[in-house]
C-alpha atoms as a PDB file:
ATOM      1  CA  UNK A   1     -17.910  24.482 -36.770  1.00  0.00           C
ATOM      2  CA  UNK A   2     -18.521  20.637 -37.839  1.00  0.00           C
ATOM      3  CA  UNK A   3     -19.239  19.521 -40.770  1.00  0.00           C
ATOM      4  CA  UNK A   4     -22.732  18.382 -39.638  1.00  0.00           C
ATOM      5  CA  UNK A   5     -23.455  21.821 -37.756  1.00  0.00           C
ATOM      6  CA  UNK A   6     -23.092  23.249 -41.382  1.00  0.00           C
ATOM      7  CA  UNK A   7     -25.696  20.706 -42.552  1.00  0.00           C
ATOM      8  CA  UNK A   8     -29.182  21.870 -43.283  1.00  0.00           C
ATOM      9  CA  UNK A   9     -30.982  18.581 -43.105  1.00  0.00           C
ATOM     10  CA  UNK A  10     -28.814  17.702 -40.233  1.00  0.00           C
ATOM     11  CA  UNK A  11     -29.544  20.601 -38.501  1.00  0.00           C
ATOM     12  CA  UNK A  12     -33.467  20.665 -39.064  1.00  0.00           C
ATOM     13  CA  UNK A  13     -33.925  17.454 -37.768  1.00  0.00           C
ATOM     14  CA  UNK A  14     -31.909  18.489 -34.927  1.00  0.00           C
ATOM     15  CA  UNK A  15     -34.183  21.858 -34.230  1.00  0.00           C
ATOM     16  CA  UNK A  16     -37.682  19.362 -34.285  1.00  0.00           C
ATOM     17  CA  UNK A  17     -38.487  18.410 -30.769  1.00  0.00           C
ATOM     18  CA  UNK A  18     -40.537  15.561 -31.991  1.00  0.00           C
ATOM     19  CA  UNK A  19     -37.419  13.684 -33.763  1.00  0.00           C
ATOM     20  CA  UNK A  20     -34.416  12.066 -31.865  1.00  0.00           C
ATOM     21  CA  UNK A  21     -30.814  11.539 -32.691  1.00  0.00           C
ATOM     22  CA  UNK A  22     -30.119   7.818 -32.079  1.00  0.00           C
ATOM     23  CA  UNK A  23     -26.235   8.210 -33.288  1.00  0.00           C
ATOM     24  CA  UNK A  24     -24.290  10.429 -35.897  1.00  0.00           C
ATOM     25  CA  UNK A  25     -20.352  10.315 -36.810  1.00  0.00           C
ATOM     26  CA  UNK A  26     -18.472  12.589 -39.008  1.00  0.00           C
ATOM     27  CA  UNK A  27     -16.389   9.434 -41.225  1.00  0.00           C
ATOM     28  CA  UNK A  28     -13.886  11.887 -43.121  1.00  0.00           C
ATOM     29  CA  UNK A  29     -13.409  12.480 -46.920  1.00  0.00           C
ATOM     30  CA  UNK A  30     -16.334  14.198 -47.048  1.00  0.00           C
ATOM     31  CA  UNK A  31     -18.782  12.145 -45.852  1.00  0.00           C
ATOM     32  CA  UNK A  32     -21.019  11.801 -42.545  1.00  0.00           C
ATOM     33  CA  UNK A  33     -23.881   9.731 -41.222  1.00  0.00           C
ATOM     34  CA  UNK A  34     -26.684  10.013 -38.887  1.00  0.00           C
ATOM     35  CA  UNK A  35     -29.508   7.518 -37.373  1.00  0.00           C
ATOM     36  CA  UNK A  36     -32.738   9.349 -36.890  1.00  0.00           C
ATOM     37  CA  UNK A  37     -35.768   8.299 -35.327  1.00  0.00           C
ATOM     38  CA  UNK A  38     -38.790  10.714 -35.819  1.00  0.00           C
ATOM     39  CA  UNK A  39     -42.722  11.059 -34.584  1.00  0.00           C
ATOM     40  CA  UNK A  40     -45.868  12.950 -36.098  1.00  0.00           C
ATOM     41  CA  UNK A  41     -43.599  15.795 -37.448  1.00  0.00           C
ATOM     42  CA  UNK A  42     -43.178  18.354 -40.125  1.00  0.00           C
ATOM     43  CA  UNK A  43     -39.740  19.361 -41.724  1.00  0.00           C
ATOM     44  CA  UNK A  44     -38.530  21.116 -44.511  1.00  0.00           C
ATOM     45  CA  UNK A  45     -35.190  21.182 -46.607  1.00  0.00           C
ATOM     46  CA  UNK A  46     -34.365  24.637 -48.332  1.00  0.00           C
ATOM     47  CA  UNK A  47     -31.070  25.343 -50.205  1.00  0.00           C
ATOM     48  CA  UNK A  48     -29.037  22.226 -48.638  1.00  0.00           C
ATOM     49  CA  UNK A  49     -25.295  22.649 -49.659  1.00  0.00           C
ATOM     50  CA  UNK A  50     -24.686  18.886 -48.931  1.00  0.00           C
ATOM     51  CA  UNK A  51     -26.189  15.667 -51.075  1.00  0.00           C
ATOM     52  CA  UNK A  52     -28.194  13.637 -48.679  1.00  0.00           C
ATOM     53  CA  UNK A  53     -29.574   9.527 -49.463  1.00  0.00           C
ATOM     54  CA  UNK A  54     -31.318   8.579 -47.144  1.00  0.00           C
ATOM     55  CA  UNK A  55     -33.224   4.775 -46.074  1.00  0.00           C
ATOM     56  CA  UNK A  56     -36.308   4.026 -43.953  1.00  0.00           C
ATOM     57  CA  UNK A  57     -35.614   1.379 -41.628  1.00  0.00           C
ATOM     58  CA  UNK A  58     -38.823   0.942 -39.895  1.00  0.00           C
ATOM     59  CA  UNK A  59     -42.054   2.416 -40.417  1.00  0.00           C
ATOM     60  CA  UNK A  60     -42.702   5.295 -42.515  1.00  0.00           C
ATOM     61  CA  UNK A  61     -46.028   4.659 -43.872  1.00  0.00           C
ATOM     62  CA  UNK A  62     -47.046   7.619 -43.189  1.00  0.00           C
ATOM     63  CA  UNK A  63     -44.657   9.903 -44.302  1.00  0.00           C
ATOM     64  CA  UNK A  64     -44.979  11.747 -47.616  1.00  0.00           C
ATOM     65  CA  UNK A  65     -43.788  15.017 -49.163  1.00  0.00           C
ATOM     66  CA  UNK A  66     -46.337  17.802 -48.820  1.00  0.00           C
ATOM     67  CA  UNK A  67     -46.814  18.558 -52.579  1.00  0.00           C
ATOM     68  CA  UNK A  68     -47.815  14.338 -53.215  1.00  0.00           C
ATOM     69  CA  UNK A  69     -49.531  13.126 -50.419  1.00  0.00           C
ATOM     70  CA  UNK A  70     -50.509   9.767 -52.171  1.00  0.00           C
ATOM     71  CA  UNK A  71     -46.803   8.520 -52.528  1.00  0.00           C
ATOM     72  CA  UNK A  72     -46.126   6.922 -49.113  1.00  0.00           C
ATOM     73  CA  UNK A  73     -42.773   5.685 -47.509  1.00  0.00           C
ATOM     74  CA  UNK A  74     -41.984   2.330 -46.032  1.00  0.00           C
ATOM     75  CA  UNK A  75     -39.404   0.325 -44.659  1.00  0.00           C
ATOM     76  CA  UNK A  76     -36.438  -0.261 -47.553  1.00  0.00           C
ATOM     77  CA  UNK A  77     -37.114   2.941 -49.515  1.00  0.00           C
ATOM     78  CA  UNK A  78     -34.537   5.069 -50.793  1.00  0.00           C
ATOM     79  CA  UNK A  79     -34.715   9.122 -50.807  1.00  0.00           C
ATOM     80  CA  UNK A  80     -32.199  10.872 -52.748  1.00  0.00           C
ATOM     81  CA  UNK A  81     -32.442  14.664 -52.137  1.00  0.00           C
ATOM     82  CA  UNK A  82     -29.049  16.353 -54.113  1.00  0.00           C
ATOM     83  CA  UNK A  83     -27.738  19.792 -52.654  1.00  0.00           C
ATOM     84  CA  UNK A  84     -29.835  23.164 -53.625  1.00  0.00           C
ATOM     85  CA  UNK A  85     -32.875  20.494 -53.254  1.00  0.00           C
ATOM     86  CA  UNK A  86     -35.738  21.906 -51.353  1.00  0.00           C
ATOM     87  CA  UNK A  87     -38.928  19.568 -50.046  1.00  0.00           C
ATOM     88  CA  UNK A  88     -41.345  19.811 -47.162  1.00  0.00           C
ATOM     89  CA  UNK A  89     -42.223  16.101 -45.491  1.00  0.00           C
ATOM     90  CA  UNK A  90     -44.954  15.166 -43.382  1.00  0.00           C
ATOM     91  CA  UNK A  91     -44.430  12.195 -40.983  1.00  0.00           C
ATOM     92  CA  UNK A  92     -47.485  10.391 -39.039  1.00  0.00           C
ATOM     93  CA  UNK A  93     -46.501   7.606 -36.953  1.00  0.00           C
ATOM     94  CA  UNK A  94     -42.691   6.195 -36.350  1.00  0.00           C
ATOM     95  CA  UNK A  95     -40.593   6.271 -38.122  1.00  0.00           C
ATOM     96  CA  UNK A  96     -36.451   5.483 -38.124  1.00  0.00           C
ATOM     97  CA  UNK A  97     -33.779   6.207 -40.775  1.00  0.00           C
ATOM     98  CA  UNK A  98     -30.342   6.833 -41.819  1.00  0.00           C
ATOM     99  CA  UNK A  99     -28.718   9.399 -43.336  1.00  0.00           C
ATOM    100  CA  UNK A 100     -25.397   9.549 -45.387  1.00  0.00           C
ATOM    101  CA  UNK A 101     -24.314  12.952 -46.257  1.00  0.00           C
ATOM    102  CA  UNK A 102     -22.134  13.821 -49.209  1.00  0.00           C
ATOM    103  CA  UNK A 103     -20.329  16.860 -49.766  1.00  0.00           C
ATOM    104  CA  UNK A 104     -20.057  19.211 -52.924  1.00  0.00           C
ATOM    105  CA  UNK A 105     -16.365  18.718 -52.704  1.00  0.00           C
ATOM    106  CA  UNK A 106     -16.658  14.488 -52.222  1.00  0.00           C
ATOM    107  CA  UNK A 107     -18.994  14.147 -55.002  1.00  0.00           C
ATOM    108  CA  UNK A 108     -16.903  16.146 -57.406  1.00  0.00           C
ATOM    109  CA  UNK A 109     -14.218  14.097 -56.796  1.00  0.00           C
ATOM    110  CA  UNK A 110     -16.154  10.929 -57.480  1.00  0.00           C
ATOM    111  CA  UNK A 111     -17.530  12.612 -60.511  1.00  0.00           C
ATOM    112  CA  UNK A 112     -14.142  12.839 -61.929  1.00  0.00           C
ATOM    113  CA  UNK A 113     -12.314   9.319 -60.892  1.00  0.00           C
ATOM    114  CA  UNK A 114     -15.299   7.133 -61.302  1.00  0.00           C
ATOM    115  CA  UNK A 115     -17.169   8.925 -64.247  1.00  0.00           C
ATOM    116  CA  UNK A 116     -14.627  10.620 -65.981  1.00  0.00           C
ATOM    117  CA  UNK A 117     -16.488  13.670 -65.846  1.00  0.00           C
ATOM    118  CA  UNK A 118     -16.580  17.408 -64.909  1.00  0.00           C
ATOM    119  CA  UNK A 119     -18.705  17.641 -61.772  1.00  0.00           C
ATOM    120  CA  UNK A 120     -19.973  20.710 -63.536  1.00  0.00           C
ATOM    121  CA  UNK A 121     -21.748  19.082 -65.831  1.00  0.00           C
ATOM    122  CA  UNK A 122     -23.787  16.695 -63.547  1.00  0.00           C
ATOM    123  CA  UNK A 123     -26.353  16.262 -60.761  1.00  0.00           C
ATOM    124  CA  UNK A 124     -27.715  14.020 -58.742  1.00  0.00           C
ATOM    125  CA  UNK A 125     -30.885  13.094 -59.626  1.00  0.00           C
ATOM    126  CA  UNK A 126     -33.779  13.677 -56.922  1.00  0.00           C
ATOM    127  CA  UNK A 127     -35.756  10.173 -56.171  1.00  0.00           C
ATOM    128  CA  UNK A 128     -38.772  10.020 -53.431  1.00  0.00           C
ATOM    129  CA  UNK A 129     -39.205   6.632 -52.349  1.00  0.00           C
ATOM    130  CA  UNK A 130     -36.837   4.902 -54.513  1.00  0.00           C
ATOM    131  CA  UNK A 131     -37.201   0.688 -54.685  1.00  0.00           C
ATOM    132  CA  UNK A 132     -32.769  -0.355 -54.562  1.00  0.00           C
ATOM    133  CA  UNK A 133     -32.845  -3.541 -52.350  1.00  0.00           C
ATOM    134  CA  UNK A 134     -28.507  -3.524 -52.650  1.00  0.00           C
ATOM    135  CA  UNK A 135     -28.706   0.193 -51.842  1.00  0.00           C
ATOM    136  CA  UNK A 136     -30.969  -0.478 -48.792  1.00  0.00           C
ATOM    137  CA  UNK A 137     -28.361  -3.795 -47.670  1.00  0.00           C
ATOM    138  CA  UNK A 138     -26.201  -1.525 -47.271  1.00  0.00           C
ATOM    139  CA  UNK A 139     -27.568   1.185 -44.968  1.00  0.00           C
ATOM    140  CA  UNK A 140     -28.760  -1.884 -42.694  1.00  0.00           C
ATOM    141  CA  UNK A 141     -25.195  -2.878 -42.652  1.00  0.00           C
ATOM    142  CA  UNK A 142     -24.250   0.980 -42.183  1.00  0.00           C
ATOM    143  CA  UNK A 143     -26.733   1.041 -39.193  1.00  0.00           C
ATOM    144  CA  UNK A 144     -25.732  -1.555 -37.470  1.00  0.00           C
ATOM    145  CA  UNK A 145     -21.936  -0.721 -36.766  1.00  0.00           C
ATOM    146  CA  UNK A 146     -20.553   1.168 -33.550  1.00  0.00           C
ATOM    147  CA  UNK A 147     -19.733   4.609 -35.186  1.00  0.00           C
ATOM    148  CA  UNK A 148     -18.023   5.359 -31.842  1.00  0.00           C
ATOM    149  CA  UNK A 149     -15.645   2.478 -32.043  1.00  0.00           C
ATOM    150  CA  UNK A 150     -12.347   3.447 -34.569  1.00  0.00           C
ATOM    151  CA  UNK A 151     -12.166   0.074 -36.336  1.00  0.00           C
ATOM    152  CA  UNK A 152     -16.066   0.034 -37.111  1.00  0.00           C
ATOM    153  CA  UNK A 153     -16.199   4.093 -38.184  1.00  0.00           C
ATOM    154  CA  UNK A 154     -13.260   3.021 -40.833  1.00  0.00           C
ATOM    155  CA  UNK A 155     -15.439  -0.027 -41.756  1.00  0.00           C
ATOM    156  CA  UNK A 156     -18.939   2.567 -42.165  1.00  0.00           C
ATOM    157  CA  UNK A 157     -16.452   5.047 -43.944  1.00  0.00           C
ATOM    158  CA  UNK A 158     -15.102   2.276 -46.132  1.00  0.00           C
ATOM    159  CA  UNK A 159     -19.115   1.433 -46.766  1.00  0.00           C
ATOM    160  CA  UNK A 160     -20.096   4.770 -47.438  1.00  0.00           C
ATOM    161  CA  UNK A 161     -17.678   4.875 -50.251  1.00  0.00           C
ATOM    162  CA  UNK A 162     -19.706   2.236 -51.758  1.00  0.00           C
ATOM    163  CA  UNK A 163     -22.796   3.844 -51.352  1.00  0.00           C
ATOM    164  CA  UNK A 164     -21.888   6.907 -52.819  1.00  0.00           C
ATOM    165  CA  UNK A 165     -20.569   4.938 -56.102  1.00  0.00           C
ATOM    166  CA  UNK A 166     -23.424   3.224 -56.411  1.00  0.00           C
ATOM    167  CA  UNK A 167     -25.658   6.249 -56.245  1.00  0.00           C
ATOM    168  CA  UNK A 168     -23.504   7.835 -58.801  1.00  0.00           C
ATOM    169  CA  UNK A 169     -23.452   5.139 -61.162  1.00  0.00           C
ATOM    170  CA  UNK A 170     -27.391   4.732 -60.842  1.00  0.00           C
ATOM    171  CA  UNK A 171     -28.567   8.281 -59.995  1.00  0.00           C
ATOM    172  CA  UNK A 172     -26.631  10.915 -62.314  1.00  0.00           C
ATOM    173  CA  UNK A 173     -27.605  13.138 -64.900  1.00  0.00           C
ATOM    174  CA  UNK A 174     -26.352  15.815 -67.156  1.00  0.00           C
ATOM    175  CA  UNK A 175     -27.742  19.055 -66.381  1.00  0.00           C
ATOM    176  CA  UNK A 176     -29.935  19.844 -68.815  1.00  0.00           C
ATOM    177  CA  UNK A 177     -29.078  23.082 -71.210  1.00  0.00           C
ATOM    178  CA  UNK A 178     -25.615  23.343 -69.495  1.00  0.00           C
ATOM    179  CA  UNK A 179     -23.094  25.867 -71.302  1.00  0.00           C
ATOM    180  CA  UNK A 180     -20.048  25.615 -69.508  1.00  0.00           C
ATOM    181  CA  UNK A 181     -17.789  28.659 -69.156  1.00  0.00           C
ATOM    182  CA  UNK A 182     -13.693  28.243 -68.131  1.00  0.00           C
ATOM    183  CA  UNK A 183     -12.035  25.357 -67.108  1.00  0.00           C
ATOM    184  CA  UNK A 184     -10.063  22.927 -68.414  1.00  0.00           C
ATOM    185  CA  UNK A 185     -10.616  21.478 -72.051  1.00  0.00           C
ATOM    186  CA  UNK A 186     -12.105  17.635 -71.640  1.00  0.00           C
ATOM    187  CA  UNK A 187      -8.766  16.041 -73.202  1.00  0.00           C
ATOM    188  CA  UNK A 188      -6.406  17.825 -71.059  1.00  0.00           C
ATOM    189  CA  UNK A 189      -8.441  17.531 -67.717  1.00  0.00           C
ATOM    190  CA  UNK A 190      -8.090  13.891 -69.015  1.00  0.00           C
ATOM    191  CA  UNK A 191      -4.268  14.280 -69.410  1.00  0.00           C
ATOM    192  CA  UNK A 192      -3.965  15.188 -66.147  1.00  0.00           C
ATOM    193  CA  UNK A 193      -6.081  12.888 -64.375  1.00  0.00           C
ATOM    194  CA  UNK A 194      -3.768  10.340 -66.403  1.00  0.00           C
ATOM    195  CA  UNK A 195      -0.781  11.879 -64.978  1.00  0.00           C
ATOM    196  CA  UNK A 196      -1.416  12.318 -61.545  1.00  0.00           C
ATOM    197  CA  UNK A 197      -2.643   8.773 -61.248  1.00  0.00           C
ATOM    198  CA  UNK A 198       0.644   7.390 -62.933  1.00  0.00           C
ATOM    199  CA  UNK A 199       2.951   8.981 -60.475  1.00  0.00           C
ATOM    200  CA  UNK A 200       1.277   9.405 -56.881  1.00  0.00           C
ATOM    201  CA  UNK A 201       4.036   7.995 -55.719  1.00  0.00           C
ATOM    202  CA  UNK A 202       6.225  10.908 -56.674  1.00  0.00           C
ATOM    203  CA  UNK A 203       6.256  14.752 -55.388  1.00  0.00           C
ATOM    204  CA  UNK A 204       4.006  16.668 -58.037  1.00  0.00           C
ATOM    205  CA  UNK A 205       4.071  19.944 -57.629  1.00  0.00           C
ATOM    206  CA  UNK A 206       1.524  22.440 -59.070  1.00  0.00           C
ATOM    207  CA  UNK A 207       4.451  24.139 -61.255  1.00  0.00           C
ATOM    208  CA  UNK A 208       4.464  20.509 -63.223  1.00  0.00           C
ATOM    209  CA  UNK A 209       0.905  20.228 -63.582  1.00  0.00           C
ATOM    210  CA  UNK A 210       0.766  24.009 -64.659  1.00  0.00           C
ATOM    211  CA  UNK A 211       3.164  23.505 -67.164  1.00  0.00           C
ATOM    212  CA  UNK A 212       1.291  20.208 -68.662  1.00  0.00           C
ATOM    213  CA  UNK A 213      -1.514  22.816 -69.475  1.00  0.00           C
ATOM    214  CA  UNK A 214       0.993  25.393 -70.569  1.00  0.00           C
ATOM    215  CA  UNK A 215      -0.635  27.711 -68.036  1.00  0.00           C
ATOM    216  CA  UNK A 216       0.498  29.670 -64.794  1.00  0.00           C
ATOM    217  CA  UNK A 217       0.206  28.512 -61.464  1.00  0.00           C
ATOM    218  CA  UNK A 218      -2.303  30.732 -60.473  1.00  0.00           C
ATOM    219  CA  UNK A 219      -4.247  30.471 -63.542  1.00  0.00           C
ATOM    220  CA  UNK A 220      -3.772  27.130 -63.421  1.00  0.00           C
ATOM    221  CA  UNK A 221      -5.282  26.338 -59.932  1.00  0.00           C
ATOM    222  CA  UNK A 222      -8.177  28.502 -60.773  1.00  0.00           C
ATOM    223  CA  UNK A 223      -9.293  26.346 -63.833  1.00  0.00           C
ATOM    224  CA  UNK A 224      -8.899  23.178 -62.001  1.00  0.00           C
ATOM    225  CA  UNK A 225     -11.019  24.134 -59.186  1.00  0.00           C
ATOM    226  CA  UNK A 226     -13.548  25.218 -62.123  1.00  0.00           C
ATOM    227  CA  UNK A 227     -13.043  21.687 -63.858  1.00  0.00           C
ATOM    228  CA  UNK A 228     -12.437  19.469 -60.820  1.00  0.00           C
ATOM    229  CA  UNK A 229     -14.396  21.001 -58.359  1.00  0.00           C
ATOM    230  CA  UNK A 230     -11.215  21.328 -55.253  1.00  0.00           C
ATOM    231  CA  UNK A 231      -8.022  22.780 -55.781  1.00  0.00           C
ATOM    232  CA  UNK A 232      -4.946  20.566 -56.323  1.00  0.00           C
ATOM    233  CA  UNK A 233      -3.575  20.322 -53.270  1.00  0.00           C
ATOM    234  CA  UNK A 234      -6.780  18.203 -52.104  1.00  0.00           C
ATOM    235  CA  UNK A 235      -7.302  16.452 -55.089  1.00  0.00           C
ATOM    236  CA  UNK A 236      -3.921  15.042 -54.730  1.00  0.00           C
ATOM    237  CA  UNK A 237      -4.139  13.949 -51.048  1.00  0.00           C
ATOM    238  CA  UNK A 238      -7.560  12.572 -51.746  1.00  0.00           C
ATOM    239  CA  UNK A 239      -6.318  10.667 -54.978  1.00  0.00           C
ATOM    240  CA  UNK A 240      -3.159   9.148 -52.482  1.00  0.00           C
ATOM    241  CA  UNK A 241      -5.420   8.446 -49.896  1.00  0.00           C
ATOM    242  CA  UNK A 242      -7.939   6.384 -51.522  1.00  0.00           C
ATOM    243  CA  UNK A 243      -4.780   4.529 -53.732  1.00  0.00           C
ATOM    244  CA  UNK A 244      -3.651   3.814 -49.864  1.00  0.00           C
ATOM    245  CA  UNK A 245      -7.538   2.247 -49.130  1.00  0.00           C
ATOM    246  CA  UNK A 246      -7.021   0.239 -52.041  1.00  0.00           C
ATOM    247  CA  UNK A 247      -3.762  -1.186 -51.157  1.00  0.00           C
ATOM    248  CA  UNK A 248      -4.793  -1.680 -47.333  1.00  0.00           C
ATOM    249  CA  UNK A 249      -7.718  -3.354 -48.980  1.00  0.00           C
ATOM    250  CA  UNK A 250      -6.148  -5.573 -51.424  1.00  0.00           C
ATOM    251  CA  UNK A 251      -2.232  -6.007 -50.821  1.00  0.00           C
ATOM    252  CA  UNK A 252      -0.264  -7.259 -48.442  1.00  0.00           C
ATOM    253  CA  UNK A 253       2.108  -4.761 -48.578  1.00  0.00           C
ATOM    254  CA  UNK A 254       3.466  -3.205 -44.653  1.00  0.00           C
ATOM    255  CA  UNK A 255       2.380  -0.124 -44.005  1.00  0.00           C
ATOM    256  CA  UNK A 256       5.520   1.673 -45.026  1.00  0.00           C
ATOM    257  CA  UNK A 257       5.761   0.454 -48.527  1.00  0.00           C
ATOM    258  CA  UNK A 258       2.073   1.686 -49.057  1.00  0.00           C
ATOM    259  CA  UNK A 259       3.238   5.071 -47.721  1.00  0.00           C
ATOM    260  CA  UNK A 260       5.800   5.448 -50.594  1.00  0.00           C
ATOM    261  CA  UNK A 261       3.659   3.894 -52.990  1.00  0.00           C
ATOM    262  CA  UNK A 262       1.000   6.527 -52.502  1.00  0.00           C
ATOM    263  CA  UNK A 263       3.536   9.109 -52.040  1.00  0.00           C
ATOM    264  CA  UNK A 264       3.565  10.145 -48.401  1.00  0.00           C
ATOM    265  CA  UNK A 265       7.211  10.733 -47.294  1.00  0.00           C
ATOM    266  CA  UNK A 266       7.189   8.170 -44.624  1.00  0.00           C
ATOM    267  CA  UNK A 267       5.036   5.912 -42.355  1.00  0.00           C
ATOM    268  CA  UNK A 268       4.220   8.634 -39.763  1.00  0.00           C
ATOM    269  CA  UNK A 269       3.215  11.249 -42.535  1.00  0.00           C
ATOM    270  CA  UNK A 270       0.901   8.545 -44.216  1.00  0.00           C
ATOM    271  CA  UNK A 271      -0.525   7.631 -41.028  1.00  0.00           C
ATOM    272  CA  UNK A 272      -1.200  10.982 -39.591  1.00  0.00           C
ATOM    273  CA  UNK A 273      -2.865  12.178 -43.043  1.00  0.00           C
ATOM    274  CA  UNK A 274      -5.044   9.006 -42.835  1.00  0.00           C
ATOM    275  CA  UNK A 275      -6.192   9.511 -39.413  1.00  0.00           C
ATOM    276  CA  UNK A 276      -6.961  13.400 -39.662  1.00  0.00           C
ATOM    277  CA  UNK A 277      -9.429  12.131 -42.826  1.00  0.00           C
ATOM    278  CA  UNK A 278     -10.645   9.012 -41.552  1.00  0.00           C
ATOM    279  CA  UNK A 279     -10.331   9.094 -37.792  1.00  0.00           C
ATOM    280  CA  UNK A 280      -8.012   6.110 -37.526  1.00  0.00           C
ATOM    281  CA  UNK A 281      -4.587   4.682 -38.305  1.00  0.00           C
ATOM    282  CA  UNK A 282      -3.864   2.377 -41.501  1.00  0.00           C
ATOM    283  CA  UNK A 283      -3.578  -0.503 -39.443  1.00  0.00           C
ATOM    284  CA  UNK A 284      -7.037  -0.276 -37.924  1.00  0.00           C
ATOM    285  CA  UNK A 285      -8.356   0.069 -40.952  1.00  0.00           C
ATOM    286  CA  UNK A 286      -6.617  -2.856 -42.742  1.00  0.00           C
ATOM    287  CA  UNK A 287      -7.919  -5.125 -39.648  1.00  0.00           C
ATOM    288  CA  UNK A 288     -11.123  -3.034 -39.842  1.00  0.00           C
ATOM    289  CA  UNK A 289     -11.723  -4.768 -43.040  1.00  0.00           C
ATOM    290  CA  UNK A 290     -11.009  -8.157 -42.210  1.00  0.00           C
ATOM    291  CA  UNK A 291     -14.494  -7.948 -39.509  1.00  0.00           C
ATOM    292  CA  UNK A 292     -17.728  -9.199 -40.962  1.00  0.00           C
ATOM    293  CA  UNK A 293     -20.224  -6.664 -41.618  1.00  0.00           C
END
């Protein structure tokens, strides 16, 4: 089953018969988008696993959530409705939007490289109708690339990234009365965040990060998954993978000499782990990035 067949707000637009799929693409690394257009419908969210922000692009003036019928959409607002969310929405008129889906898994991730943070210990903070004009830039630029075309999904994938940072960095909260139980201590989930970014380029195995926390393999990968939300395996390929975005993005290093940077044990491994995430080869996504959005 897909990724989006497993997505609740994915799939209850798809049940209405009043709303229309215009395009949708699953991008890799956790992350998927869809273009909706809709029509004097009802939906509602309940128990969403995935983290959904969402942007009107046209109309929308007549769409509100059930429970505060005087807050109104319109074109450029922002909706961000976090996983476990649940919402009923009422649409008169048009309306047309996009959709970026995040999953639990993508957002811990993010939680831990960009914020330095246990996912554990944060949310996403639900906004109805949010005003972010850089935000909305970018799912206009999001909308109008070919999904369906390699080179543009790796440039949406590459934008999606940003989107997700941003709504991080701007829509993030501690949980409130949080008690964490297990896991790895704060300065030695730092530890080995600072080790496994200092040698991606080498072959870690889980025996040497066990033994940095002094702890058993098994035990070890339990905690981890507890503190970093994914096990180590996919941590690692995910930390190796973006590393490989960032030198695709900003060196002009060939494609084999990324590989080893990042740890892959040649050209042909890197590129076939890049295109099972991403849907495309390094080099399309390298000349991906030199298009105008």
């Amino acid at each position: 089953m897909s990724q989006l067949e497993q997505n609740q707000v994915f799939q209850s637009l798809a049940s209405s018969p009043h709303a229309r799929l215009e395009h949708s693409a699953e991008l890799g690394d956790g992350l998927a988008a869809a273009l909706w257009s809709n029509h004097h419908d009802a939906r509602d969210y309940t128990g969403t696993a995935w983290h959904t922000l969402s942007c009107y692009l046209d109309g929308g003036t007549g769409t509100f959530r059930r429970e505060r019928p005087h807050a109104k959409g319109a074109p450029d607002k922002l909706c961000v409705l976090p996983a476990g969310h649940e919402s009923a929405w009422v649409i008169n008129g048009d309306i047309r939007l996009a959709h970026l889906y995040v999953s639990p898994e993508r957002f811990a991730q993010s939680a831990v490289t960009l914020l330095d943070r246990e996912p554990r210990e944060l949310q996403l903070n639900e906004a109805t109708f949010l005003d972010d004009p850089q935000q909305a830039r970018r799912f206009r630029q999001l909308s109008r690339l070919d999904w369906s075309e390699p080179g543009e999904r790796l440039l949406t994938s590459s934008l999606a990234h940003a989107m997700l940072e941003h709504a991080l960095l701007t829509q993030v909260g501690r949980r409130p009365e949080l008690r964490l139980k297990g896991g790895l201590a704060p300065r030695l989930r730092r530890r080995l965040v600072d080790y496994i970014e200092a040698h991606l380029d080498d072959a870690i195995s889980l025996g040497q990060l066990a033994g940095i926390a002094a702890l058993s393999e098994y035990h070890f990968a339990r905690m981890f998954r507890e503190s970093f939300g994914l096990p180590p395996h996919r941590y690692l390929l995910a930390r190796r993978l973006q590393r490989a975005r960032e030198l695709l993005r900003d060196s002009p290093l060939a494609l084999g000499d990324i590989a080893l940077a990042c740890g892959f044990a040649s050209a042909s491994h890197f590129s076939n782990r890049f295109r099972a995430e991403f849907g495309g080869t390094p080099g399309q996504y390298r000349q991906a990035l030199n298009r105008p959005l």
